[in-house]
C-alpha atoms as a PDB file:
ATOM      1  CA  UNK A   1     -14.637  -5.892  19.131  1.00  0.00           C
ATOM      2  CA  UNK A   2     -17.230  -5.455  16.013  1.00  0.00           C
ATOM      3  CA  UNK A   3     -15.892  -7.463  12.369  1.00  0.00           C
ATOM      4  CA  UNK A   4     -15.035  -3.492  10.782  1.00  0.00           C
ATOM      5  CA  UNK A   5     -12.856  -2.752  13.710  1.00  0.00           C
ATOM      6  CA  UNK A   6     -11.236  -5.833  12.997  1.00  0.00           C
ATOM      7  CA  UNK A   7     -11.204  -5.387   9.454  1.00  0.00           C
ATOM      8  CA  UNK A   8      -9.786  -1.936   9.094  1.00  0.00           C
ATOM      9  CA  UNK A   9      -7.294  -3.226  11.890  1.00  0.00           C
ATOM     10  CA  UNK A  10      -6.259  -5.595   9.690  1.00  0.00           C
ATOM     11  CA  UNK A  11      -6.422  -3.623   6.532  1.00  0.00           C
ATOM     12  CA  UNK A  12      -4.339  -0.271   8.630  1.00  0.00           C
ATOM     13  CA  UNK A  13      -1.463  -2.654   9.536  1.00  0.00           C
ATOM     14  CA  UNK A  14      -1.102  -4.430   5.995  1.00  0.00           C
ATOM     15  CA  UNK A  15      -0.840  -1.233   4.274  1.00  0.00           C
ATOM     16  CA  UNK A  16       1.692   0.059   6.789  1.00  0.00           C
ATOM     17  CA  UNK A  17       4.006  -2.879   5.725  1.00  0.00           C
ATOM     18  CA  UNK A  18       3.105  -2.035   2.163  1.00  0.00           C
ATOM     19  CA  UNK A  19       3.837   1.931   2.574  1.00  0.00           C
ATOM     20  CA  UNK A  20       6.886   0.988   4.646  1.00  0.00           C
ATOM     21  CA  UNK A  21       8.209  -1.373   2.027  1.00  0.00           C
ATOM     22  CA  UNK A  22       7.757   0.969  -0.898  1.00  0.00           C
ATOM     23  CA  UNK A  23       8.815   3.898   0.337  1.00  0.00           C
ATOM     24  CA  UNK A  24      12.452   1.774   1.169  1.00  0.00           C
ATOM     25  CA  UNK A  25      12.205   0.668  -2.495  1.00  0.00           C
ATOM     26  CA  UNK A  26      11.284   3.435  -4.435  1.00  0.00           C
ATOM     27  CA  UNK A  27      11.781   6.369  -2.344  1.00  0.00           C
ATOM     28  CA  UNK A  28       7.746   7.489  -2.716  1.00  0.00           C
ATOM     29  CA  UNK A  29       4.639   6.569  -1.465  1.00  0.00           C
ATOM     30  CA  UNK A  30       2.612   6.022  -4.599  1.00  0.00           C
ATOM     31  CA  UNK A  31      -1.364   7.283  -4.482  1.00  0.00           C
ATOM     32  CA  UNK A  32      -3.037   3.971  -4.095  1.00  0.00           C
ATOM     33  CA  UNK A  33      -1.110   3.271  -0.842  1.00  0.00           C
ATOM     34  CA  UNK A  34      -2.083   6.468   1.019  1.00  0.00           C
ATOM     35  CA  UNK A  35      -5.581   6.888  -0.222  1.00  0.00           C
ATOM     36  CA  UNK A  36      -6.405   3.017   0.475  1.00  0.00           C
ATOM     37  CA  UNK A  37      -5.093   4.047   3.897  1.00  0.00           C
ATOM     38  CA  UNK A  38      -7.713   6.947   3.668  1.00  0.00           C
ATOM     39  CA  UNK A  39     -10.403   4.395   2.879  1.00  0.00           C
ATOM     40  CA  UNK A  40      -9.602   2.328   5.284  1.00  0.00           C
ATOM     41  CA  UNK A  41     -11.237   4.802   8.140  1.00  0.00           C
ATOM     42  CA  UNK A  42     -14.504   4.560   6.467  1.00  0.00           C
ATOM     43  CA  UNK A  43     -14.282   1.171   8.372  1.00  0.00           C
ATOM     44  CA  UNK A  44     -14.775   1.995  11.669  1.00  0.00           C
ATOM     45  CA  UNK A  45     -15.523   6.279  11.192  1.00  0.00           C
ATOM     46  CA  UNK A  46     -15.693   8.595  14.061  1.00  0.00           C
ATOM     47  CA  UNK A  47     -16.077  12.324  12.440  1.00  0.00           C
ATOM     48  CA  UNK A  48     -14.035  13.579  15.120  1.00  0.00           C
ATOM     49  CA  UNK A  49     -10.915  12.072  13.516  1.00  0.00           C
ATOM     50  CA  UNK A  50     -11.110  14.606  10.332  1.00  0.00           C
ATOM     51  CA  UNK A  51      -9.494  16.771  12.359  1.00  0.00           C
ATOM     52  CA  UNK A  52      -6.408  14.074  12.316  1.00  0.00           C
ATOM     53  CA  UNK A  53      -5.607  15.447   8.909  1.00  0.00           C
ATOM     54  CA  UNK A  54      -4.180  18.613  10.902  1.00  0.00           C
ATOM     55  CA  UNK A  55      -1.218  16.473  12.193  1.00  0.00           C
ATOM     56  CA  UNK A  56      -0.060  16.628   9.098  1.00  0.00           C
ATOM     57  CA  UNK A  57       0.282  20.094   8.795  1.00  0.00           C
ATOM     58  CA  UNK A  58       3.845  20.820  10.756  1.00  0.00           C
ATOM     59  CA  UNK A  59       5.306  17.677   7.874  1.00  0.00           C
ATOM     60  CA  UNK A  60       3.732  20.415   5.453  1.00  0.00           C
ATOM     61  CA  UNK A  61       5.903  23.371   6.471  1.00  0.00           C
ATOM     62  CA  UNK A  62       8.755  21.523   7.102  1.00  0.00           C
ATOM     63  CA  UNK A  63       8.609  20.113   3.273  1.00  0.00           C
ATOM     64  CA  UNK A  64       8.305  23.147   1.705  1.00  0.00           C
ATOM     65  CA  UNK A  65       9.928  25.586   3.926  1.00  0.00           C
ATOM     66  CA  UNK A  66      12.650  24.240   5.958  1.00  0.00           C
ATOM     67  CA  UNK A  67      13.834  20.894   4.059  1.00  0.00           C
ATOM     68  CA  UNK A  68      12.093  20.574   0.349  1.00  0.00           C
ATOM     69  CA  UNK A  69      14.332  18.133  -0.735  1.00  0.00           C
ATOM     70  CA  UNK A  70      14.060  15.844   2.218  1.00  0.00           C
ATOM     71  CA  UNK A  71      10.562  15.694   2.806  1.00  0.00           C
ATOM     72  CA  UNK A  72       7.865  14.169   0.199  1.00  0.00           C
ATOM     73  CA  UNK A  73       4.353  15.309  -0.477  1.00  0.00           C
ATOM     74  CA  UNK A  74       3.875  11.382  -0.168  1.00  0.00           C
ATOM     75  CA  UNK A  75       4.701  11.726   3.369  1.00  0.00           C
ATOM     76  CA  UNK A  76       2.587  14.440   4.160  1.00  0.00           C
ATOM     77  CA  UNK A  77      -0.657  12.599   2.815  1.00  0.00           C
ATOM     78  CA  UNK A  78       0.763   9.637   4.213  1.00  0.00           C
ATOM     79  CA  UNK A  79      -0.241  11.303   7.672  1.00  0.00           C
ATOM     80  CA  UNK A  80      -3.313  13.228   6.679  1.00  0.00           C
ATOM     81  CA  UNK A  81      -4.368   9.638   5.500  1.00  0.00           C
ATOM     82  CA  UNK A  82      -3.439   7.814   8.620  1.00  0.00           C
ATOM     83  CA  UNK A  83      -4.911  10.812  10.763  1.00  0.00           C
ATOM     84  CA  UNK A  84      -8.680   9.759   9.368  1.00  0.00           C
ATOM     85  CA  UNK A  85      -8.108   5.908  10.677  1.00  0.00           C
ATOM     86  CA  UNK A  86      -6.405   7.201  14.048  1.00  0.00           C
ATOM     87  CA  UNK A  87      -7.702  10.942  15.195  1.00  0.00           C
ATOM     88  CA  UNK A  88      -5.746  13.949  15.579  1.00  0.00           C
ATOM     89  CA  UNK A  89      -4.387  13.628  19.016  1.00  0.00           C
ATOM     90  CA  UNK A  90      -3.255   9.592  18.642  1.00  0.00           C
ATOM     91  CA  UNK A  91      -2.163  10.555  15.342  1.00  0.00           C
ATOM     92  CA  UNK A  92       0.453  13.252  16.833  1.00  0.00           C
ATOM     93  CA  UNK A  93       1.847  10.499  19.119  1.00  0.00           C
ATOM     94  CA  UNK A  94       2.630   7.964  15.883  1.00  0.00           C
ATOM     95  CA  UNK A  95       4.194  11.196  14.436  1.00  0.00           C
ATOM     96  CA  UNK A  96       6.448  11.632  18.152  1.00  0.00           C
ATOM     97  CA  UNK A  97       7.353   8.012  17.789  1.00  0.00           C
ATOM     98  CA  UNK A  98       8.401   7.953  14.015  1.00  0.00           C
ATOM     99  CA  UNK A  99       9.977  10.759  13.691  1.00  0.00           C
ATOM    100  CA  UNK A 100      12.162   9.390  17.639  1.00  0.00           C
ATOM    101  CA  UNK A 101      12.961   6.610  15.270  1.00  0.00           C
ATOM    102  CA  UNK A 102      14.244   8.029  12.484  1.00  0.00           C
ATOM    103  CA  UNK A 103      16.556  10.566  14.151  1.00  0.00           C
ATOM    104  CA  UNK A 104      17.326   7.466  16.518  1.00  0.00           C
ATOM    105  CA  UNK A 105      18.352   5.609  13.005  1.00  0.00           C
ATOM    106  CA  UNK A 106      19.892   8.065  11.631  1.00  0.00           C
ATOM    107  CA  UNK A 107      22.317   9.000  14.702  1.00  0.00           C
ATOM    108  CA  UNK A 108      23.599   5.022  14.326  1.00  0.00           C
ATOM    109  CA  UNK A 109      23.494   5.139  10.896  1.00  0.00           C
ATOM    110  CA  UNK A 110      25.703   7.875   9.839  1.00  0.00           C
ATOM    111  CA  UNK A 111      28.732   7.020  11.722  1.00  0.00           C
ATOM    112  CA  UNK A 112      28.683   3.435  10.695  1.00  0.00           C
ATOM    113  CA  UNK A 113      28.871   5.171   7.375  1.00  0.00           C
ATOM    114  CA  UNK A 114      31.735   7.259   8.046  1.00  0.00           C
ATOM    115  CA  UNK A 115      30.004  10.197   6.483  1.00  0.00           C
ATOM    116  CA  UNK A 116      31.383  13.398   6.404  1.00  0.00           C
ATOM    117  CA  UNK A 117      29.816  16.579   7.963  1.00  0.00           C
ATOM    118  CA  UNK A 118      28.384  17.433   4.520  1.00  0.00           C
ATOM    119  CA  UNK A 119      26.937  13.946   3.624  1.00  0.00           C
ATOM    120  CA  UNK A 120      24.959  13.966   6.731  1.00  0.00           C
ATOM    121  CA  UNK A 121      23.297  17.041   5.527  1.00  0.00           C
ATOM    122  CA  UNK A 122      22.426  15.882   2.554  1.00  0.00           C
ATOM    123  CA  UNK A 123      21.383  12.239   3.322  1.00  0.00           C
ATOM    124  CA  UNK A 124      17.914  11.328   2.574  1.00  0.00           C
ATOM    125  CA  UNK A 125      16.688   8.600   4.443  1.00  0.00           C
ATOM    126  CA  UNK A 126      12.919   6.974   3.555  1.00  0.00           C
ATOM    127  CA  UNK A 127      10.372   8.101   6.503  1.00  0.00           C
ATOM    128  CA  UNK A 128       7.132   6.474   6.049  1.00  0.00           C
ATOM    129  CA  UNK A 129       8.736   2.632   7.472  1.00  0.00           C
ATOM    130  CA  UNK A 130       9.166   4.435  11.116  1.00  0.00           C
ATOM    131  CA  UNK A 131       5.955   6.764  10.172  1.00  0.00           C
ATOM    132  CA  UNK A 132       4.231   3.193   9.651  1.00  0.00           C
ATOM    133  CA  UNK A 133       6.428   1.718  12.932  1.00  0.00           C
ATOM    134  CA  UNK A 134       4.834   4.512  14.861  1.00  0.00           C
ATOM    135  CA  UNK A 135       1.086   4.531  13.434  1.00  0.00           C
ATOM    136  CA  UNK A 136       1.261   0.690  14.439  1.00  0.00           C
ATOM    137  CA  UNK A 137       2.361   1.089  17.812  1.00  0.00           C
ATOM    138  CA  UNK A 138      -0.261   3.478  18.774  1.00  0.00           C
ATOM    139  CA  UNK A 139      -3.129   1.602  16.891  1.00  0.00           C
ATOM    140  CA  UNK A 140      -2.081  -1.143  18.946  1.00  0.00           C
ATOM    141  CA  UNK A 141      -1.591   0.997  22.328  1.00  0.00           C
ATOM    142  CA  UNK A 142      -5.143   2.678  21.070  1.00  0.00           C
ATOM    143  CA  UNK A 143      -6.885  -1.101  20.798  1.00  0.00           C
ATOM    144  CA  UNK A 144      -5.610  -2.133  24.100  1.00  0.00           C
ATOM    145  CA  UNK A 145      -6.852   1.282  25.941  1.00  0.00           C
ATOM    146  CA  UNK A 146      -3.560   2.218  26.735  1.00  0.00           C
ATOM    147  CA  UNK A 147      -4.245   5.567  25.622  1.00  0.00           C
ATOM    148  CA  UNK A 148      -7.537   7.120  24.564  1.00  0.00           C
ATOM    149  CA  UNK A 149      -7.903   9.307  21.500  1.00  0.00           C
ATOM    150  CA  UNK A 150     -10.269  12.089  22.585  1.00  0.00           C
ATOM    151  CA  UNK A 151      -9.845  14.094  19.475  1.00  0.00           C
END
């Protein structure tokens, strides 16, 4: 394994943490987090994985179309950003896992709550931590050769 694969390893996962822990915080992911994220493929750059900025695309027309005040434009970069470090196709599989997490989450979540049918549809709930949960579990599953990213 070369030193900038190990580097932007180490850089992707601390930033995940960071992204995960702000997001729970503050309810955003500020501009530093996702663009250092960006940065971070410079590290170890393929050009094929530009095209991982399209996974973000379906978290675009959800936030605007389908659920604007649920979804962030801090999410959506979130992924373009983690699409450059991870290519389009391993990309889509953090994005499977995350978003299995937080509908996993959410199902245990809302009746501990005792929420009523119209609190669970307006619950907000922070995305990037299983967005970040996911990204890390296929970086890992990527680094091991578990699965191969072919675009």
């Amino acid at each position: 394994m070369q030193v900038n694969s190990i580097v932007q390893a180490v850089l992707f996962f601390c930033l995940m943490v960071c992204a995960a822990c702000i997001d729970i915080r503050k309810r955003e992911i500020p501009p530093p987090i996702w663009i250092s994220v960006a940065l971070v493929s410079v590290l170890d750059f393929k050009p094929v994985h530009i095209l991982g900025i399209i996974a973000a695309f379906p978290l675009l027309i959800i936030a605007t179309w389908i659920a604007p005040n649920r979804l962030g434009g801090g999410d959506v970069k979130f992924v373009a950003a983690a699409g450059l470090v991870l290519g389009l196709q391993v990309t889509n599989y953090g994005v499977i896992i995350g978003l299995t997490l937080q509908v996993l989450i959410f199902i245990a979540y809302a009746p501990l709550k005792k929420m009523k049918e119209k609190e669970v549809k307006n619950c907000s709930m922070p995305l990037a931590p299983c967005l970040a949960l996911g990204f890390c579990a296929v970086y890992l599953m990527k680094l091991g050769g578990i699965i191969h990213g072919f675009i």
